[in-house]
Protein backbone atom coordinates (compact mmCIF):
# COMPACT_ATOMS: atom_id res chain seq x y z
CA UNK A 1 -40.36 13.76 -45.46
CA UNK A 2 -42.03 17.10 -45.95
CA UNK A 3 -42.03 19.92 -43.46
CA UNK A 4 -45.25 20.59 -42.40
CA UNK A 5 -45.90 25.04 -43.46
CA UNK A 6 -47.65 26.61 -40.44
CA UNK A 7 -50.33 29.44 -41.56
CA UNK A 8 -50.04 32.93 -40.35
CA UNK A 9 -52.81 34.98 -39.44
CA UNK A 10 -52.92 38.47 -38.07
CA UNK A 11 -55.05 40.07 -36.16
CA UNK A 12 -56.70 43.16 -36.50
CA UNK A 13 -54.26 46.57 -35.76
CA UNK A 14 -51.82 44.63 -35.83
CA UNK A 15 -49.27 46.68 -37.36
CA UNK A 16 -49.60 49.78 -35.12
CA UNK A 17 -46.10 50.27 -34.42
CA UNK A 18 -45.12 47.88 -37.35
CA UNK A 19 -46.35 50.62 -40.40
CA UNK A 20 -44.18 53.61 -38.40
CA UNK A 21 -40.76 51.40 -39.06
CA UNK A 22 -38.45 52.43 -41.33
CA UNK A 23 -38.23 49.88 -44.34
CA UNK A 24 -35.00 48.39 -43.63
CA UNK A 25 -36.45 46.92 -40.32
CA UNK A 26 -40.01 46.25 -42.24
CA UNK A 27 -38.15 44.10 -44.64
CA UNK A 28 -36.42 42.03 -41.11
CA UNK A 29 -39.50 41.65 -39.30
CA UNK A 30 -41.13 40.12 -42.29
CA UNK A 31 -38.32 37.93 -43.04
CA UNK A 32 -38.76 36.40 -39.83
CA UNK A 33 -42.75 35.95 -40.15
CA UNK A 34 -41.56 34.25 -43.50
CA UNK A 35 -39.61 31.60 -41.19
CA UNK A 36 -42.27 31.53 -38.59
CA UNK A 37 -44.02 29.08 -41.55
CA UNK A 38 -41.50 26.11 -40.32
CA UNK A 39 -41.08 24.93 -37.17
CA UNK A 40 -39.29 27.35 -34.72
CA UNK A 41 -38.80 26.57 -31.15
CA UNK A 42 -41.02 29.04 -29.39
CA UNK A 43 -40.33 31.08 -26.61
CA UNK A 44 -43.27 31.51 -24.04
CA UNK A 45 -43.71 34.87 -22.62
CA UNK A 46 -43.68 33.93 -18.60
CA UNK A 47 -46.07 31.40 -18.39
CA UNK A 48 -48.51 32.71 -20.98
CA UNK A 49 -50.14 31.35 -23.87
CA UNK A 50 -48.03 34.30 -26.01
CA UNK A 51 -44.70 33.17 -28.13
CA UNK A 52 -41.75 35.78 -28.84
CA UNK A 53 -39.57 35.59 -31.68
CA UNK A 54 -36.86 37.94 -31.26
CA UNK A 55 -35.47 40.29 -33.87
CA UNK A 56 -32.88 42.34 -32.60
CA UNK A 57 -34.71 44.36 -30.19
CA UNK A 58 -38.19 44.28 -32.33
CA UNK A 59 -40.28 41.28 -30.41
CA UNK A 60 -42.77 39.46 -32.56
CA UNK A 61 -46.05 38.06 -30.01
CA UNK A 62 -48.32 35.36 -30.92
CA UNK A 63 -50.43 32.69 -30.26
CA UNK A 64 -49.95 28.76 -31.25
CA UNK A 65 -52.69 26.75 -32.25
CA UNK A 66 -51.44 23.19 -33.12
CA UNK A 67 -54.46 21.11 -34.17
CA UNK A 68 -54.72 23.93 -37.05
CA UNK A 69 -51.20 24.84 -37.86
CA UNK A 70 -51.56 28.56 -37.08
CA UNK A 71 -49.62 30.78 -35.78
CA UNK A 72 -51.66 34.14 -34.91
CA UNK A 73 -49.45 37.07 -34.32
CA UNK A 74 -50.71 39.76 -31.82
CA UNK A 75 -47.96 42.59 -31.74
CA UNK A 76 -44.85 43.63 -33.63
CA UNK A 77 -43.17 46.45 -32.11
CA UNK A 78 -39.22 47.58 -30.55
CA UNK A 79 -38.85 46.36 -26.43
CA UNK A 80 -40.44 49.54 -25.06
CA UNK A 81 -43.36 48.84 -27.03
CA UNK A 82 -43.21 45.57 -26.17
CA UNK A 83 -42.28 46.10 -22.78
CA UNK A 84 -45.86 48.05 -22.43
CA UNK A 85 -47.55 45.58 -24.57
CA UNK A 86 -47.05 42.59 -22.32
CA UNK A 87 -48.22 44.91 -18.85
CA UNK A 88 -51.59 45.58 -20.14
């Protein structure tokens, strides 16, 4: 039995808060994406089509799409960013 390697995609700007992080937490974050390829259990963000993978307090948003195996990411950024992310 094989696992079955999801596809991520990222959307444009993406990375607005990601490209001011220090390396160190650069290197996490995209650890994480790197395990996002397997099946995680997501988390929904209250009732919303958004997932959150949690990295310490850097949040990871993004969208499931199961008939193509995708997983389209929509934000990287700390909680405050996050936290103003998810109100708009």
């Amino acid at each position: 039995m094989t696992d079955i390697k999801w596809k991520i995609i990222f959307i444009e700007n993406w990375d607005n808060n990601f490209k001011n992080f220090d390396k160190i937490i650069r290197n996490y974050i995209l650890k994480k994406i790197d395990q996002m390829e397997n099946d995680l259990k997501p988390r929904r963000l209250h009732n919303s089509r958004y997932c959150i993978e949690e990295i310490g307090q850097y949040r990871i948003a993004y969208i499931i799409d199961e008939i193509n195996k995708t997983k389209t990411i929509y934000f990287i950024g700390n909680h405050k960013q996050y936290e103003r992310w998810y109100k708009q």
